[in-house]
N, C-alpha and C. Protein backbone atom coordinates (compact mmCIF):
# COMPACT_ATOMS: atom_id res chain seq x y z
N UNK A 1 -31.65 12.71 -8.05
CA UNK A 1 -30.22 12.92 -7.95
C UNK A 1 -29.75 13.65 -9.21
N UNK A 2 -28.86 14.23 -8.73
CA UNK A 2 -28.10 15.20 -10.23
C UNK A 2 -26.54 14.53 -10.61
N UNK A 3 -26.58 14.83 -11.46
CA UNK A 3 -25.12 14.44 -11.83
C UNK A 3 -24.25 15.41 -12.40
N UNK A 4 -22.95 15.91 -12.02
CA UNK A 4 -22.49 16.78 -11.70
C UNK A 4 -21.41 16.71 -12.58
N UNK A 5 -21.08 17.62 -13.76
CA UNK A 5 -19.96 17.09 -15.18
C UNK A 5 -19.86 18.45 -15.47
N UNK A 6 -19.22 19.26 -14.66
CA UNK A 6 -18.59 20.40 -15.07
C UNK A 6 -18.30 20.67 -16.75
N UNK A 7 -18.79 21.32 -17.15
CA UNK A 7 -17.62 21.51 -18.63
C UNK A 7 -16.23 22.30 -18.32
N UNK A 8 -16.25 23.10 -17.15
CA UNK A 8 -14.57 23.58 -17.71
C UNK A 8 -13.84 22.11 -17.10
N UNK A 9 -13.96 21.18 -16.81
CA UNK A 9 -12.88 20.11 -16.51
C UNK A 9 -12.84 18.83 -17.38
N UNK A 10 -11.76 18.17 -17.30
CA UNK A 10 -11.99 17.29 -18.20
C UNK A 10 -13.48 16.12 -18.43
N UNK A 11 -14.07 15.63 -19.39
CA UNK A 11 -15.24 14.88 -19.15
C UNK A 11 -14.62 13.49 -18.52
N UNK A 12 -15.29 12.78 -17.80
CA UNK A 12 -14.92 11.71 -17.44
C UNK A 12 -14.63 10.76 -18.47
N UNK A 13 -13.57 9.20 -17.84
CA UNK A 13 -13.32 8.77 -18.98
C UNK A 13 -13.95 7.54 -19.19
N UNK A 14 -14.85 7.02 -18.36
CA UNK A 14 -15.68 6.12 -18.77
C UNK A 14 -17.03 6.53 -18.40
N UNK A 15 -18.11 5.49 -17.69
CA UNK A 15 -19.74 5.78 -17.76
C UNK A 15 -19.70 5.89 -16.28
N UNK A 16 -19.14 6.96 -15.84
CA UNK A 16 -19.42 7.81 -14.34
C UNK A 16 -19.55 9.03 -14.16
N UNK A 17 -20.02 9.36 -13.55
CA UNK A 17 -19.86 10.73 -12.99
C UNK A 17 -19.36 11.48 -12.03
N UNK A 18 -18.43 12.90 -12.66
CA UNK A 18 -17.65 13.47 -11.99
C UNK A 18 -18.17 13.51 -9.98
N UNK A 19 -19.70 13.76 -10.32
CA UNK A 19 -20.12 14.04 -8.58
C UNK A 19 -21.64 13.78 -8.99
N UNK A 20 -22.43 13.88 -7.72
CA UNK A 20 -23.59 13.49 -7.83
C UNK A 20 -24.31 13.95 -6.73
N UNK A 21 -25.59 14.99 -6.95
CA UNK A 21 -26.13 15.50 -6.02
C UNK A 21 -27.46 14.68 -5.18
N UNK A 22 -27.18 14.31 -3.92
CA UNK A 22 -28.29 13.76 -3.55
C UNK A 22 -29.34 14.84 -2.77
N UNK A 23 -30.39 14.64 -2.73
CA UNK A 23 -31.76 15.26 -1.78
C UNK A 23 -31.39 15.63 -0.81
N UNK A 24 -31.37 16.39 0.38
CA UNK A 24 -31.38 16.47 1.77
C UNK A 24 -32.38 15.87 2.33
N UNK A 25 -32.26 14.87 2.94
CA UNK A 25 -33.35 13.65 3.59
C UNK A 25 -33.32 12.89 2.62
N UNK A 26 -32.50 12.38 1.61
CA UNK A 26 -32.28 11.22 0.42
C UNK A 26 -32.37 9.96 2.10
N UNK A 27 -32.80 8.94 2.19
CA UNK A 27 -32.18 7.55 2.79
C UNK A 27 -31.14 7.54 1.82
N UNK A 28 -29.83 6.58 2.67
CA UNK A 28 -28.90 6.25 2.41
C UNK A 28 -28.21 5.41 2.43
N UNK A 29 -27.90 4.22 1.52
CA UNK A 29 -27.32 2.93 1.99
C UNK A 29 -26.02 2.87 2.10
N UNK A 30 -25.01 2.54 2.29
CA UNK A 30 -23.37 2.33 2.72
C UNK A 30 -23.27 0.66 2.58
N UNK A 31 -22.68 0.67 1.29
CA UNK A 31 -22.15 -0.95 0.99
C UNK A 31 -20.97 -1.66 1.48
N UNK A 32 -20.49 -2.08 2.35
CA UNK A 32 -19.17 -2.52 2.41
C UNK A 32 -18.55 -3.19 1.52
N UNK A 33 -17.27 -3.16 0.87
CA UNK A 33 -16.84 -3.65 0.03
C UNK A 33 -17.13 -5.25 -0.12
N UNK A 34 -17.75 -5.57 -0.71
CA UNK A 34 -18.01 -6.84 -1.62
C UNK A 34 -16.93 -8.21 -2.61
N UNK A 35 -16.63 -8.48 -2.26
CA UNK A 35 -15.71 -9.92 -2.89
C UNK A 35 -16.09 -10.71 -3.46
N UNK A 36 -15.60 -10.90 -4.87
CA UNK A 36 -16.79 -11.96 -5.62
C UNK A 36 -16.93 -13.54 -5.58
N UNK A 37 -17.43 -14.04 -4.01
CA UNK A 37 -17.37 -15.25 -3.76
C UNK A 37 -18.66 -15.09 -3.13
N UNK A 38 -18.72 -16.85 -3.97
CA UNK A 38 -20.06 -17.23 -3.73
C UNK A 38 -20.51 -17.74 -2.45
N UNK A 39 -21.74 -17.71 -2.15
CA UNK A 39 -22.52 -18.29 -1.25
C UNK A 39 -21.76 -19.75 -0.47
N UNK A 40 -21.48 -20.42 -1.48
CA UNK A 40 -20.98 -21.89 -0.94
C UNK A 40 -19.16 -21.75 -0.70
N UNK A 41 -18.57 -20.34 -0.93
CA UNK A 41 -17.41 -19.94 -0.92
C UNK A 41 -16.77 -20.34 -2.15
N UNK A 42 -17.40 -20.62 -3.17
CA UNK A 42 -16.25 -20.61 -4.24
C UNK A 42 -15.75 -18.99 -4.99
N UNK A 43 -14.91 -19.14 -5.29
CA UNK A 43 -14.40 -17.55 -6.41
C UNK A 43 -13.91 -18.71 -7.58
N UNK A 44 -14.56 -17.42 -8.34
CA UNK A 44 -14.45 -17.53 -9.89
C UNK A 44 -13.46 -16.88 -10.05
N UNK A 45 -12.44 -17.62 -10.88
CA UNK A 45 -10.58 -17.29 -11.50
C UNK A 45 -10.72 -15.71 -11.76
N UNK A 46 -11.29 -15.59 -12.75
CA UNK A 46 -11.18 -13.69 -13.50
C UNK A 46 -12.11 -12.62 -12.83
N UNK A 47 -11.76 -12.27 -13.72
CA UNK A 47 -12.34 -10.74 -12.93
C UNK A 47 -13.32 -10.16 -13.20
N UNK A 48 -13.97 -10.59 -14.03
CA UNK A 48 -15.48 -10.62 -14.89
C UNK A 48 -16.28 -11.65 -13.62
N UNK A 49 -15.86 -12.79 -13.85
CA UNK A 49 -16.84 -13.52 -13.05
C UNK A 49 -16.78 -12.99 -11.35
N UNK A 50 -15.87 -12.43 -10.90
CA UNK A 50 -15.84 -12.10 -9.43
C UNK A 50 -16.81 -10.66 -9.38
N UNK A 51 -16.26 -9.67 -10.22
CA UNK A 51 -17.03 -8.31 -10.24
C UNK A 51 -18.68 -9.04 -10.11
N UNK A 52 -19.31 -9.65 -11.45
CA UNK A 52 -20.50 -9.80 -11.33
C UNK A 52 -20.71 -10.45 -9.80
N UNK A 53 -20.02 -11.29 -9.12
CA UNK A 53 -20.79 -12.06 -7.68
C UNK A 53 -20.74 -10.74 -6.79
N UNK A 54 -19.72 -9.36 -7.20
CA UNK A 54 -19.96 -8.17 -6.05
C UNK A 54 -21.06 -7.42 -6.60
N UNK A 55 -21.55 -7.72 -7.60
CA UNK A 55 -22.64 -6.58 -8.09
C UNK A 55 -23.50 -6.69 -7.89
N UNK A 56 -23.89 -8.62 -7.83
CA UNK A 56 -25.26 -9.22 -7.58
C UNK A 56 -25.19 -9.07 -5.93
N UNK A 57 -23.89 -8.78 -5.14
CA UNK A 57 -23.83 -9.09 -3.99
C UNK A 57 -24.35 -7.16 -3.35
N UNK A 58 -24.40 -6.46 -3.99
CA UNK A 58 -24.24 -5.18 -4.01
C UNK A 58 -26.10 -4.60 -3.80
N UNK A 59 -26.40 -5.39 -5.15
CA UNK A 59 -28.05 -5.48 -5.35
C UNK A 59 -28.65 -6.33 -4.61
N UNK A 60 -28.10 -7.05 -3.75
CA UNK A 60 -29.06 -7.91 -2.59
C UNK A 60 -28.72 -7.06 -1.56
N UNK A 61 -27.98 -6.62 -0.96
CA UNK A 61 -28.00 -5.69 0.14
C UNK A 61 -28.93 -4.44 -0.10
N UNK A 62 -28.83 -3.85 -1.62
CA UNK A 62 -29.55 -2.64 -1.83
C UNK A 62 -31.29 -2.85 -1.79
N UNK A 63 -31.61 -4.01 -1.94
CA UNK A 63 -33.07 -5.14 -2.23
C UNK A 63 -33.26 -4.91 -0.68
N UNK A 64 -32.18 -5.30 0.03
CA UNK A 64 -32.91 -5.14 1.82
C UNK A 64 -32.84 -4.47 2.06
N UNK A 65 -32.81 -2.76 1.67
CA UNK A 65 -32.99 -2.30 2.17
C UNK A 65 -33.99 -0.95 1.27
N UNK A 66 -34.60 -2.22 0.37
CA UNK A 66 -35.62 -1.21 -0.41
C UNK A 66 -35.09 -0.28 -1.75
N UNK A 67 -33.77 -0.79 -2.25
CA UNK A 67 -33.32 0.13 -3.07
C UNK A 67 -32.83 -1.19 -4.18
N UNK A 68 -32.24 -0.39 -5.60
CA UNK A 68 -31.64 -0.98 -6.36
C UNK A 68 -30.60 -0.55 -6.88
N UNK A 69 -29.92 -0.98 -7.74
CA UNK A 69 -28.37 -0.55 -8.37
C UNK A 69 -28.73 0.96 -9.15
N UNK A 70 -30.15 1.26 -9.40
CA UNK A 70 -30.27 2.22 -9.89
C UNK A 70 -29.93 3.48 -9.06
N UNK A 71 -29.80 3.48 -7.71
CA UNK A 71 -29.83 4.33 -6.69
C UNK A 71 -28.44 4.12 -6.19
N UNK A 72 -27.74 3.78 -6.76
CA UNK A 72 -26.17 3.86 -6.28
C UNK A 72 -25.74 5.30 -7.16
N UNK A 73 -24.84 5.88 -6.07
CA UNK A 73 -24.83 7.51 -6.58
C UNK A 73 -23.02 7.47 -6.50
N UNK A 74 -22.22 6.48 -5.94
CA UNK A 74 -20.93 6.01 -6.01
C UNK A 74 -20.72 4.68 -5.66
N UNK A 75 -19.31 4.36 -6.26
CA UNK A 75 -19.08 3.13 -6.68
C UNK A 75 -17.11 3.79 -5.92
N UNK A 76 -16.98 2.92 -5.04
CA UNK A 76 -15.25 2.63 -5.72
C UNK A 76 -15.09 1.03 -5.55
N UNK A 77 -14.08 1.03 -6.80
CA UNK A 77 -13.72 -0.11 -6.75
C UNK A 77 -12.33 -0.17 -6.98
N UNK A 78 -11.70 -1.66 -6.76
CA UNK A 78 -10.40 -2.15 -6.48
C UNK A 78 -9.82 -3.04 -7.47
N UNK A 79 -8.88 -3.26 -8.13
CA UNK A 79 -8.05 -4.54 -8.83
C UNK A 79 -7.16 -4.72 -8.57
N UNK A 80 -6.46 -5.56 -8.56
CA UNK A 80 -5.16 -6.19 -8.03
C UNK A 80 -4.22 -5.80 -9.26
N UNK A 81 -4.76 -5.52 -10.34
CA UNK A 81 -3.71 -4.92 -11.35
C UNK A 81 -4.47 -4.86 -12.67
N UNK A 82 -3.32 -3.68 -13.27
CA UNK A 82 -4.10 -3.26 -14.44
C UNK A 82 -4.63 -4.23 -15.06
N UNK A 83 -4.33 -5.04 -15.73
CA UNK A 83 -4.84 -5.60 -16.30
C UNK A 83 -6.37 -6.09 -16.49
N UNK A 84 -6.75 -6.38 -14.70
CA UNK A 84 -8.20 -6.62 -14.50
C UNK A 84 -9.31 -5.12 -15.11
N UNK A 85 -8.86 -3.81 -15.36
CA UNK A 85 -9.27 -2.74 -15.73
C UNK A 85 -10.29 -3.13 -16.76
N UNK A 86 -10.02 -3.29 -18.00
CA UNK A 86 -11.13 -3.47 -18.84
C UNK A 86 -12.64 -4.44 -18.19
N UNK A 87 -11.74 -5.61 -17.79
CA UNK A 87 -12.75 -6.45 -17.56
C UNK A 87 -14.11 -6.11 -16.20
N UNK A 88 -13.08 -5.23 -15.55
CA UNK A 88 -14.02 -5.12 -14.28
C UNK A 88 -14.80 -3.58 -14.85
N UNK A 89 -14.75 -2.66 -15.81
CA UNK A 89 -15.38 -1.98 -16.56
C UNK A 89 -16.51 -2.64 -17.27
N UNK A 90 -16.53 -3.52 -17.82
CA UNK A 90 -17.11 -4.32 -18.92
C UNK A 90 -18.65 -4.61 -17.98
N UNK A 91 -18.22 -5.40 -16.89
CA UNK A 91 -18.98 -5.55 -15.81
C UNK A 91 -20.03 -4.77 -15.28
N UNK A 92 -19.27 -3.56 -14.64
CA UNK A 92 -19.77 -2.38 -14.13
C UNK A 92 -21.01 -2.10 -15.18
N UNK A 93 -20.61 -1.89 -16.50
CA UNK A 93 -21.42 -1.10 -17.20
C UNK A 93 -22.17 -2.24 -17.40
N UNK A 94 -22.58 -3.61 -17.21
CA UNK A 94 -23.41 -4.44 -17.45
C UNK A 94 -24.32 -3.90 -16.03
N UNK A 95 -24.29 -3.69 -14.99
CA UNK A 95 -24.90 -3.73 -13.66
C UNK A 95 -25.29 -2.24 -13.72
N UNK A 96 -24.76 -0.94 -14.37
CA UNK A 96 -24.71 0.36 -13.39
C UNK A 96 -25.16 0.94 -15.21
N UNK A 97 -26.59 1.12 -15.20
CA UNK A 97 -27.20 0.77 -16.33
C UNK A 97 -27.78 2.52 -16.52
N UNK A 98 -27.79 2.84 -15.57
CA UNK A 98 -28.74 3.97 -14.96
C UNK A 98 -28.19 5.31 -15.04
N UNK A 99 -28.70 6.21 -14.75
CA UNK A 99 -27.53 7.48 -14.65
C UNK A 99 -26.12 7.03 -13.61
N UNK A 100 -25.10 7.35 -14.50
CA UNK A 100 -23.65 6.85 -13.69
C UNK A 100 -23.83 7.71 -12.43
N UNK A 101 -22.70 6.77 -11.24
CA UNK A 101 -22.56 6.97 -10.26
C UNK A 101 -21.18 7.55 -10.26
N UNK A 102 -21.13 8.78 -9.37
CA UNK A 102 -19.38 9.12 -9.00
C UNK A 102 -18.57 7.76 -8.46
N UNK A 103 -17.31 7.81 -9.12
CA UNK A 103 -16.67 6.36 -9.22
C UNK A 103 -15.42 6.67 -9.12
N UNK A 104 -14.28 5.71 -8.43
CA UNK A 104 -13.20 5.95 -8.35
C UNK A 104 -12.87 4.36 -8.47
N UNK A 105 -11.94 4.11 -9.40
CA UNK A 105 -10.74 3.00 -9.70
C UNK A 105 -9.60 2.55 -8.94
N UNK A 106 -9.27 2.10 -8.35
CA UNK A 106 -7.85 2.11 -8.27
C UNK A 106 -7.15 0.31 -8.18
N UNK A 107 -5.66 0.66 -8.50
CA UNK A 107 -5.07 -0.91 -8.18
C UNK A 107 -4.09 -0.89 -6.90
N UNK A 108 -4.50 -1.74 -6.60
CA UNK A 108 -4.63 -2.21 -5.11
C UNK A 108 -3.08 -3.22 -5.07
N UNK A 109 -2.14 -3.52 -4.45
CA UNK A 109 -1.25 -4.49 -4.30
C UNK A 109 -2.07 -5.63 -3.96
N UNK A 110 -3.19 -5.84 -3.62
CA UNK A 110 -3.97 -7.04 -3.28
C UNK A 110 -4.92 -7.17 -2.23
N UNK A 111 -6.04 -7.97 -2.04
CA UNK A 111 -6.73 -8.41 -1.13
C UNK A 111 -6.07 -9.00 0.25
N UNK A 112 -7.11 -9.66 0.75
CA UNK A 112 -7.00 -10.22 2.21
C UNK A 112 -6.52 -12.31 2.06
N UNK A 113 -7.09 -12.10 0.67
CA UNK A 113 -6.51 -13.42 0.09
C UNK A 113 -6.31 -13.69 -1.50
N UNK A 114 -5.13 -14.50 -1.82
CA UNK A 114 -4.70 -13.50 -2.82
C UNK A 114 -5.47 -14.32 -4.09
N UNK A 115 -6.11 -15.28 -3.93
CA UNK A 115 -7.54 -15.46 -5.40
C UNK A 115 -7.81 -14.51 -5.50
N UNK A 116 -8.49 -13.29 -4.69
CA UNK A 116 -9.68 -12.21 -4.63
C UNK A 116 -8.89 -11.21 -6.07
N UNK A 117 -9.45 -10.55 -6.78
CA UNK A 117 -8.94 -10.00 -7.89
C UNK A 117 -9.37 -8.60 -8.12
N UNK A 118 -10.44 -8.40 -7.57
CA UNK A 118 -11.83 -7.30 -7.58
C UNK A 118 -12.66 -6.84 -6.21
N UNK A 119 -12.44 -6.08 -5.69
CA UNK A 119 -13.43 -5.44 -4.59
C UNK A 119 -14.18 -4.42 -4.90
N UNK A 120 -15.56 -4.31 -4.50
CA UNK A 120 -16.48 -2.60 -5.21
C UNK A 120 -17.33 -3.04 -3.84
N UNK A 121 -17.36 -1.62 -3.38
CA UNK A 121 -18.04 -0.96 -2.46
C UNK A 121 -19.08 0.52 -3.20
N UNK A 122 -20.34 0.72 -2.53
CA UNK A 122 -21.16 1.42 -3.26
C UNK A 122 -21.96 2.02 -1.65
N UNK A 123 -21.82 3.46 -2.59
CA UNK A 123 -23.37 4.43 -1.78
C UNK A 123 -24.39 4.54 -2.62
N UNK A 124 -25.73 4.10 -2.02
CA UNK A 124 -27.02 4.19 -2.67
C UNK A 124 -27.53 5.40 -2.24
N UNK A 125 -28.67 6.23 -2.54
CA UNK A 125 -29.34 7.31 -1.96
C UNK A 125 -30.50 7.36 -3.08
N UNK A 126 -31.39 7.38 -1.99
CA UNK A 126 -32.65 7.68 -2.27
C UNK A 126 -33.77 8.69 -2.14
N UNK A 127 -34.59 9.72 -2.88
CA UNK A 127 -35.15 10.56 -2.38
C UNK A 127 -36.41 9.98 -1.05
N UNK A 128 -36.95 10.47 -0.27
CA UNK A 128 -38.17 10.28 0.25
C UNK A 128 -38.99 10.23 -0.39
N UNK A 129 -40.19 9.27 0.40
CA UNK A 129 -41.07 8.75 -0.92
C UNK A 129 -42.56 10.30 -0.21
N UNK A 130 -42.77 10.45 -0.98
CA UNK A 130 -43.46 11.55 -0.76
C UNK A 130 -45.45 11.24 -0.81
């Protein structure tokens, strides 16, 4: 995969990338957005602890299907308000270790229930194994 950082435009402002070129015949995973609740249904209060249950929740889907967080080529994710920004950054860059993925932010008026604080959805792509 390539990663795509124009110089005539501005550089991005955290550890992503502007675009990202995948293979023609890359496999391709499609994450549905992720909520950071656990297995037994609990959510964790902040937004640190919810991001990490979507990241680990992100890398078990990418595990079944033969891939890892390294092969995520975009990321968007969601907060319920600025504030969660740093923290759900902090996160990200704990999980998305690898060459950055094209990424988009945004704040959201809210989830489907209003604990939820953080949603991230991800495309993986992979070359063929040759």
């Amino acid at each position: 995969m390539r990663r795509l950082n124009p110089k005539s435009i501005h550089p991005p402002f955290a550890n992503y990338a502007h675009g990202v070129e995948a293979d023609v015949g890359a496999r391709t995973i499609f994450c549905s957005g992720q909520l950071g609740i656990e297995a037994d249904g609990r959510i964790p209060p902040d937004v640190e602890g919810q991001a990490r249950l979507c990241f680990r929740a992100i890398a078990a889907i990418l595990a079944e299907g033969g891939m890892t967080l390294a092969d995520v080529v975009r990321l968007n994710a969601y907060v319920s308000g600025r504030e969660h920004l740093a923290g759900y950054m902090r996160v990200r860059d704990e999980f998305v270790a690898g060459p950055p993925p094209a990424s988009t932010l945004m704040i959201v008026q809210g989830f489907a229930r209003p604990e939820f604080v953080v949603e991230i959805e991800a495309v993986a792509a992979r070359a063929p194994e040759t």
